[in-house]
C-alpha atoms as a PDB file:
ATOM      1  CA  UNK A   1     101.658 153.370 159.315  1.00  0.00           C
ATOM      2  CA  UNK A   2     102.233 150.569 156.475  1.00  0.00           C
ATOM      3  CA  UNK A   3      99.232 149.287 154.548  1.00  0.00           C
ATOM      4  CA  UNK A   4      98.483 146.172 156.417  1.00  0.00           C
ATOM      5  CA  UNK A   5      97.758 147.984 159.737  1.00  0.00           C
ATOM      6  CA  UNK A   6      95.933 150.953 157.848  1.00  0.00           C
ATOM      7  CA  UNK A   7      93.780 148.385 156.322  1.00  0.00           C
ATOM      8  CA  UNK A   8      93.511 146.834 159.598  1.00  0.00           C
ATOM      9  CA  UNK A   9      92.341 150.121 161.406  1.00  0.00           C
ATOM     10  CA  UNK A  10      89.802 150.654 157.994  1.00  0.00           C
ATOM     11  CA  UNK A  11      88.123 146.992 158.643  1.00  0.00           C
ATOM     12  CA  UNK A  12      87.370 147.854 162.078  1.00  0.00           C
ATOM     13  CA  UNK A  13      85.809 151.317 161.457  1.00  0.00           C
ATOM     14  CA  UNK A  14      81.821 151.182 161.810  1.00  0.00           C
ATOM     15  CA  UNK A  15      81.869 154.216 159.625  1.00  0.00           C
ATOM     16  CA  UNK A  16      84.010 152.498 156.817  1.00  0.00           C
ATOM     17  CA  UNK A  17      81.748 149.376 157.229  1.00  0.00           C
ATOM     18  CA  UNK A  18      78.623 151.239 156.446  1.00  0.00           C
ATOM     19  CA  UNK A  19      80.152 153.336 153.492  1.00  0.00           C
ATOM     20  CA  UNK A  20      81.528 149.678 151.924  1.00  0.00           C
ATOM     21  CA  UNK A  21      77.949 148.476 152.613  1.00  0.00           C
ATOM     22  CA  UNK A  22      76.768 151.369 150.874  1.00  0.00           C
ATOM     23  CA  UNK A  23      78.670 151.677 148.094  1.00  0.00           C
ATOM     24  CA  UNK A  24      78.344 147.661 147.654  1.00  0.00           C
ATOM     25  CA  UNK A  25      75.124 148.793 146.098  1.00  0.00           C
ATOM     26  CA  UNK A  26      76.176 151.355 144.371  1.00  0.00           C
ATOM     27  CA  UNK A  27      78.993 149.182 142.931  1.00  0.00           C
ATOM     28  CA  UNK A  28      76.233 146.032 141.824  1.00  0.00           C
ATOM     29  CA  UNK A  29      74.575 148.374 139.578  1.00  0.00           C
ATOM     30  CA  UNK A  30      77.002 149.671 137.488  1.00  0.00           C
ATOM     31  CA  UNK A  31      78.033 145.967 137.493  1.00  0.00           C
ATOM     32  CA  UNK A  32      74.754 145.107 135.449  1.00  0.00           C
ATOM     33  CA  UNK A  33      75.047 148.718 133.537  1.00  0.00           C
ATOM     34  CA  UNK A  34      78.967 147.329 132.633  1.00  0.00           C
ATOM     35  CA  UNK A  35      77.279 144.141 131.479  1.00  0.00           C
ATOM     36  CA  UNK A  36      74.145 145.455 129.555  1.00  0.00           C
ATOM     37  CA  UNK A  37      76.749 147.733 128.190  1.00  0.00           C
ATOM     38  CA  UNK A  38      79.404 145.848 127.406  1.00  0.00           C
ATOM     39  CA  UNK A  39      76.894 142.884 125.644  1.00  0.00           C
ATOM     40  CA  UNK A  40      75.700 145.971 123.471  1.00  0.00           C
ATOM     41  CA  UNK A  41      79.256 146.991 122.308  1.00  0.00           C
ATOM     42  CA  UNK A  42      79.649 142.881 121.833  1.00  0.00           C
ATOM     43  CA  UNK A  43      83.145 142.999 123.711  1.00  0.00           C
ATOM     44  CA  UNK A  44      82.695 139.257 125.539  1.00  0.00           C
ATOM     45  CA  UNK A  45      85.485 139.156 127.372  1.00  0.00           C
ATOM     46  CA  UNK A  46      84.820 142.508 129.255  1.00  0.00           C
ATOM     47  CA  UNK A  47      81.252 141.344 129.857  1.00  0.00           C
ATOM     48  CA  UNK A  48      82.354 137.795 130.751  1.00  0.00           C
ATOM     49  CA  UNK A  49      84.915 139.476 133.912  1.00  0.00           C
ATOM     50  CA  UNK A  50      81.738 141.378 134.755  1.00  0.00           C
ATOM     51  CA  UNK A  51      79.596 138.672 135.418  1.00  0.00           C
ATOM     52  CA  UNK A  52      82.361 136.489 137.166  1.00  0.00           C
ATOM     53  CA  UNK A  53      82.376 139.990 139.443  1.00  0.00           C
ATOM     54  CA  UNK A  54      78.760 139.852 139.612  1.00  0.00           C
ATOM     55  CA  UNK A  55      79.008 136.251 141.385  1.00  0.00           C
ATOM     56  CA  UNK A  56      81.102 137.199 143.456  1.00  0.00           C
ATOM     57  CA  UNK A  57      79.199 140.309 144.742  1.00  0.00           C
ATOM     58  CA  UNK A  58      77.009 137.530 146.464  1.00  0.00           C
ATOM     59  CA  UNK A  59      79.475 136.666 148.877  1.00  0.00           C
ATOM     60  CA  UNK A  60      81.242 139.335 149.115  1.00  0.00           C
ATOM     61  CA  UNK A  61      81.306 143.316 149.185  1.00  0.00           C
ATOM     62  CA  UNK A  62      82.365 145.141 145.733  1.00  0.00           C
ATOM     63  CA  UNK A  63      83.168 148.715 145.720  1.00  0.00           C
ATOM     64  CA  UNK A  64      84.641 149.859 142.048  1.00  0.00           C
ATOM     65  CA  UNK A  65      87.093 153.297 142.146  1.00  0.00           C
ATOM     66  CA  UNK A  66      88.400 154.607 140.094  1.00  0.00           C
ATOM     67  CA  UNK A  67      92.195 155.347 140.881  1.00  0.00           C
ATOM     68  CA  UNK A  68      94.670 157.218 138.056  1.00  0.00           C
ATOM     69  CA  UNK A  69      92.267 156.477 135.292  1.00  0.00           C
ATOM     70  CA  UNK A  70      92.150 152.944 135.828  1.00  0.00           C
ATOM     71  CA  UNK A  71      88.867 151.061 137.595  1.00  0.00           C
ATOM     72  CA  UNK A  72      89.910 149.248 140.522  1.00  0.00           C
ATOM     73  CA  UNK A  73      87.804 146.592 142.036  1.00  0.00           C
ATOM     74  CA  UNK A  74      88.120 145.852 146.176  1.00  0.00           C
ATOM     75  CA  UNK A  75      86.629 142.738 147.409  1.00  0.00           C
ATOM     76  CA  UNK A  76      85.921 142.940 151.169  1.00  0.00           C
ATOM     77  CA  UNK A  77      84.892 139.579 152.779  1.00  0.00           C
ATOM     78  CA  UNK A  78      81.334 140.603 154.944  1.00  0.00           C
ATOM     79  CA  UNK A  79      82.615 139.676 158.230  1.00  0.00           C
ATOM     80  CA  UNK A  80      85.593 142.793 157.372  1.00  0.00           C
ATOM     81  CA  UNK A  81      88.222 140.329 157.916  1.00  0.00           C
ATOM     82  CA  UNK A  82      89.639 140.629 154.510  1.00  0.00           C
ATOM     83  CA  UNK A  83      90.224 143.001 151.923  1.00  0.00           C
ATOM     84  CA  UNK A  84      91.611 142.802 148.018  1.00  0.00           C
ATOM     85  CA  UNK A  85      92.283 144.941 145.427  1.00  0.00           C
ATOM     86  CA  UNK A  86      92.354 144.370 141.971  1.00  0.00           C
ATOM     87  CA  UNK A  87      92.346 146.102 138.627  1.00  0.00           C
ATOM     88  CA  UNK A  88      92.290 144.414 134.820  1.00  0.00           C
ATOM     89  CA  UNK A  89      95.215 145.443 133.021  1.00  0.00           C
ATOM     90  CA  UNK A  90      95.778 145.609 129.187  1.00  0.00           C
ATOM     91  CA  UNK A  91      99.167 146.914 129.269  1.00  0.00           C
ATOM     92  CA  UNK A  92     102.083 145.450 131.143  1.00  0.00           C
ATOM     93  CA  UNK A  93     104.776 147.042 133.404  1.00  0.00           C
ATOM     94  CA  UNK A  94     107.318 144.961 132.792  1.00  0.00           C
ATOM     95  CA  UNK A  95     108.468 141.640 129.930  1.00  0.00           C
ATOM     96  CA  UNK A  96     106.206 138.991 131.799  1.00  0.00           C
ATOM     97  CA  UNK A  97     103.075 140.804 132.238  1.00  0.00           C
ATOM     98  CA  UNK A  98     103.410 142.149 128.487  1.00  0.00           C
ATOM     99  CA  UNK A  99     103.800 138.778 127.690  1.00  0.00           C
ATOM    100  CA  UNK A 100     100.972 137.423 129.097  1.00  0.00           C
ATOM    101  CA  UNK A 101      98.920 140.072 127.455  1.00  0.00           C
ATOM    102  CA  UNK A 102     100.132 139.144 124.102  1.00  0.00           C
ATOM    103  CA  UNK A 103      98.971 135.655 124.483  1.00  0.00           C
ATOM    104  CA  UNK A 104      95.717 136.325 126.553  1.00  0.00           C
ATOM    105  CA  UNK A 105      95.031 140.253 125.993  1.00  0.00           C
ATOM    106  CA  UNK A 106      94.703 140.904 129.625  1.00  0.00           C
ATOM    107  CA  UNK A 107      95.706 139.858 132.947  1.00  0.00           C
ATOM    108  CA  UNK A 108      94.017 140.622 136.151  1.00  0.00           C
ATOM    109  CA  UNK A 109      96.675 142.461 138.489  1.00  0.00           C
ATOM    110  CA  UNK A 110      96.087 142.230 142.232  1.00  0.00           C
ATOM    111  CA  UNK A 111      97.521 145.168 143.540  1.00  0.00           C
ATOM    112  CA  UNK A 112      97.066 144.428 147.112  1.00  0.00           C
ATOM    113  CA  UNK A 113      95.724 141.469 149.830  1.00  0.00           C
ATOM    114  CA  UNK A 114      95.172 142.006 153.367  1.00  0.00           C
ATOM    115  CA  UNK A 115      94.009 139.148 155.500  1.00  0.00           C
ATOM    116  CA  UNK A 116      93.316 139.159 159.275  1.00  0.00           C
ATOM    117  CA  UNK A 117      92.123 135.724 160.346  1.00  0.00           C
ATOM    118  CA  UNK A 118      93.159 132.826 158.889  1.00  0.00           C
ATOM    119  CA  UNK A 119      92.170 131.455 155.669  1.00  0.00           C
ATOM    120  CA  UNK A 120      90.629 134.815 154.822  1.00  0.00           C
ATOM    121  CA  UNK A 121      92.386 135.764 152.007  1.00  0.00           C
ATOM    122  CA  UNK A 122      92.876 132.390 150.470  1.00  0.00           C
ATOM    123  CA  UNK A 123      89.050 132.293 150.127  1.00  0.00           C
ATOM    124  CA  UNK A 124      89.433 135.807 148.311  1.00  0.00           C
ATOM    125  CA  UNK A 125      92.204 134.482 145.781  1.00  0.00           C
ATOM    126  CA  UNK A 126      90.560 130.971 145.674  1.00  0.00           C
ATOM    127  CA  UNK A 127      87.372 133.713 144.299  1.00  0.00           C
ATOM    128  CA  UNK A 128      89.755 135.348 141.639  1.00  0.00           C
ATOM    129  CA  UNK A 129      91.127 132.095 140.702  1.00  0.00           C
ATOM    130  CA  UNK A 130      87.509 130.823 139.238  1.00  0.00           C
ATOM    131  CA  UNK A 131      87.275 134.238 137.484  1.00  0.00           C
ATOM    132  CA  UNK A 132      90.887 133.673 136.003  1.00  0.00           C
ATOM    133  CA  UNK A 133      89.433 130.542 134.707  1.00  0.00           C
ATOM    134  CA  UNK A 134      86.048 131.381 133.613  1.00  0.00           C
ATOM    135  CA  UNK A 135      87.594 134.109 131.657  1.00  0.00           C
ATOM    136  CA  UNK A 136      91.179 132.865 130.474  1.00  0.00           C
ATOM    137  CA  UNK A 137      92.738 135.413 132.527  1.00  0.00           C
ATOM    138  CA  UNK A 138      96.102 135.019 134.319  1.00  0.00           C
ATOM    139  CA  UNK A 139      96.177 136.562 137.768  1.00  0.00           C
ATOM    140  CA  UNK A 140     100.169 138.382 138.216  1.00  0.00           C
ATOM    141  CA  UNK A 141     100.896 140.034 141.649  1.00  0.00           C
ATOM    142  CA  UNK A 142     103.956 141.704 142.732  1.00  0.00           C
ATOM    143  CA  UNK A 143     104.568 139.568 146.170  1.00  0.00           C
ATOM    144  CA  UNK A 144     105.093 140.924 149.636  1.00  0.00           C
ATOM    145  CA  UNK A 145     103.461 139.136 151.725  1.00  0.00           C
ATOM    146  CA  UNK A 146     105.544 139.302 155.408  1.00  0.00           C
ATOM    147  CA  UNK A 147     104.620 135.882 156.617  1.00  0.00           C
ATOM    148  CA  UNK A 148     105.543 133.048 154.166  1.00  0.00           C
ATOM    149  CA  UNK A 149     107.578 133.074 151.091  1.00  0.00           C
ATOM    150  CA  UNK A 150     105.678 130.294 149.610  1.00  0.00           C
ATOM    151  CA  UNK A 151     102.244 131.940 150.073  1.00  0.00           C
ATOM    152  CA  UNK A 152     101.233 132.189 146.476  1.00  0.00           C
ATOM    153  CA  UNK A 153     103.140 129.233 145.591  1.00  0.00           C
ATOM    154  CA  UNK A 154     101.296 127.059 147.799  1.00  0.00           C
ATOM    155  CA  UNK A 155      97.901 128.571 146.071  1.00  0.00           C
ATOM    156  CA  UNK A 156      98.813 127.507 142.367  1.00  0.00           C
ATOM    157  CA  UNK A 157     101.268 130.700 141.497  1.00  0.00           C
ATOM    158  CA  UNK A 158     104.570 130.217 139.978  1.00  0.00           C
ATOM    159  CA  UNK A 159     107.440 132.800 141.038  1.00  0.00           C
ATOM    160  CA  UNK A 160     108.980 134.886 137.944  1.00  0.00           C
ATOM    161  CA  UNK A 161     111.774 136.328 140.002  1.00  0.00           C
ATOM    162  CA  UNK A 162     111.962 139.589 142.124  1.00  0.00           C
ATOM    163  CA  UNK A 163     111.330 142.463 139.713  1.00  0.00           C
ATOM    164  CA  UNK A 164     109.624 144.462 141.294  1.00  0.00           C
ATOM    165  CA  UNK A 165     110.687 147.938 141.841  1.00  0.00           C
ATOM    166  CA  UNK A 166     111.473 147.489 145.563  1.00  0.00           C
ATOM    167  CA  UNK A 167     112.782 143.337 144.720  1.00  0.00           C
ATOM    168  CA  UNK A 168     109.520 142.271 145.299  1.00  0.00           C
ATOM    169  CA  UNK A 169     108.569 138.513 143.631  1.00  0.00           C
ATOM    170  CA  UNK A 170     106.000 138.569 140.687  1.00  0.00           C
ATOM    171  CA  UNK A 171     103.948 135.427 140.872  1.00  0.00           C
ATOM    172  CA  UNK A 172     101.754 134.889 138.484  1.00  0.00           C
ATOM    173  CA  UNK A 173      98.887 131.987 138.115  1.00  0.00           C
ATOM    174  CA  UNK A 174      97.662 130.998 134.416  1.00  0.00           C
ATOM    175  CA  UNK A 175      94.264 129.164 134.259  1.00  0.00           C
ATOM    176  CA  UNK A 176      94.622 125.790 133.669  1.00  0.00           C
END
């Protein structure tokens, strides 16, 4: 099963629905420990990608894990037509993401987007987007979306060529 139909299969599951509703909670508070926190240690930018987060808890479900050391963020739209995840990166894989942390210190990597109705997951990357802004964050994703080549492109990312390790496209958006 690829990840697009074992996401699909997780959205419709009533018990995965209550454990994201669940955990939602669980998430928002270590949001506002991560900010209190983060405002103590006086490291902004962390607390300023916190509170973009907290926003968009409102509209959406947040459940943090943490995968190989590294805390991942998923955004799942509350109708469980959508899901994204996302982790902040301070180190890059490859020339352009190292790059773009010289010049901005970090970049926030979306490691995967699954959308099942339209529009869905435009609304989720239209959500990053502000928080790329709001924090001076690029957004870099290695592409393989199925359906249009000119996905990301049409939302404001600019292709860097396929180097991914399977040819994949890295786009990458830059707040304007």
């Amino acid at each position: 099963m690829n990840d697009h139909d074992y996401f699909r299969e997780k959205l419709n599951d009533s018990v995965f629905k209550l454990q994201t509703k669940i955990k939602h909670k669980t998430s928002k508070q270590w949001i506002n420990e991560y900010i209190s926190e983060y405002d103590l240690m006086n490291l902004k930018l962390a607390k300023l990608i916190m509170e973009n987060i907290k926003r968009i808890s409102i509209d959406f479900y947040i459940e943090i894990v943490e995968e190989y050391g590294v805390m991942h963020f998923y955004i799942i739209d509350q109708e469980f037509k959508s899901i994204c995840n996302f982790f902040i990166a301070g180190n890059g894989s490859n020339e352009i993401t190292k790059s773009l942390i010289k010049r901005y210190d970090l970049i926030l990597e979306i490691k995967s987007l699954h959308s099942y109705s339209k529009n869905k997951g435009k609304v989720i990357v239209n959500r990053l987007k502000e928080l790329s802004k709001n924090a001076n964050i690029p957004i870099c994703l290695f592409d393989t979306n199925n359906k249009s080549d000119n996905y990301y492109i049409n939302l404001g990312f600019i292709n860097k060529g396929q180097i991914g390790v399977n040819g994949e496209r890295l786009v990458v958006y830059e707040p304007r």
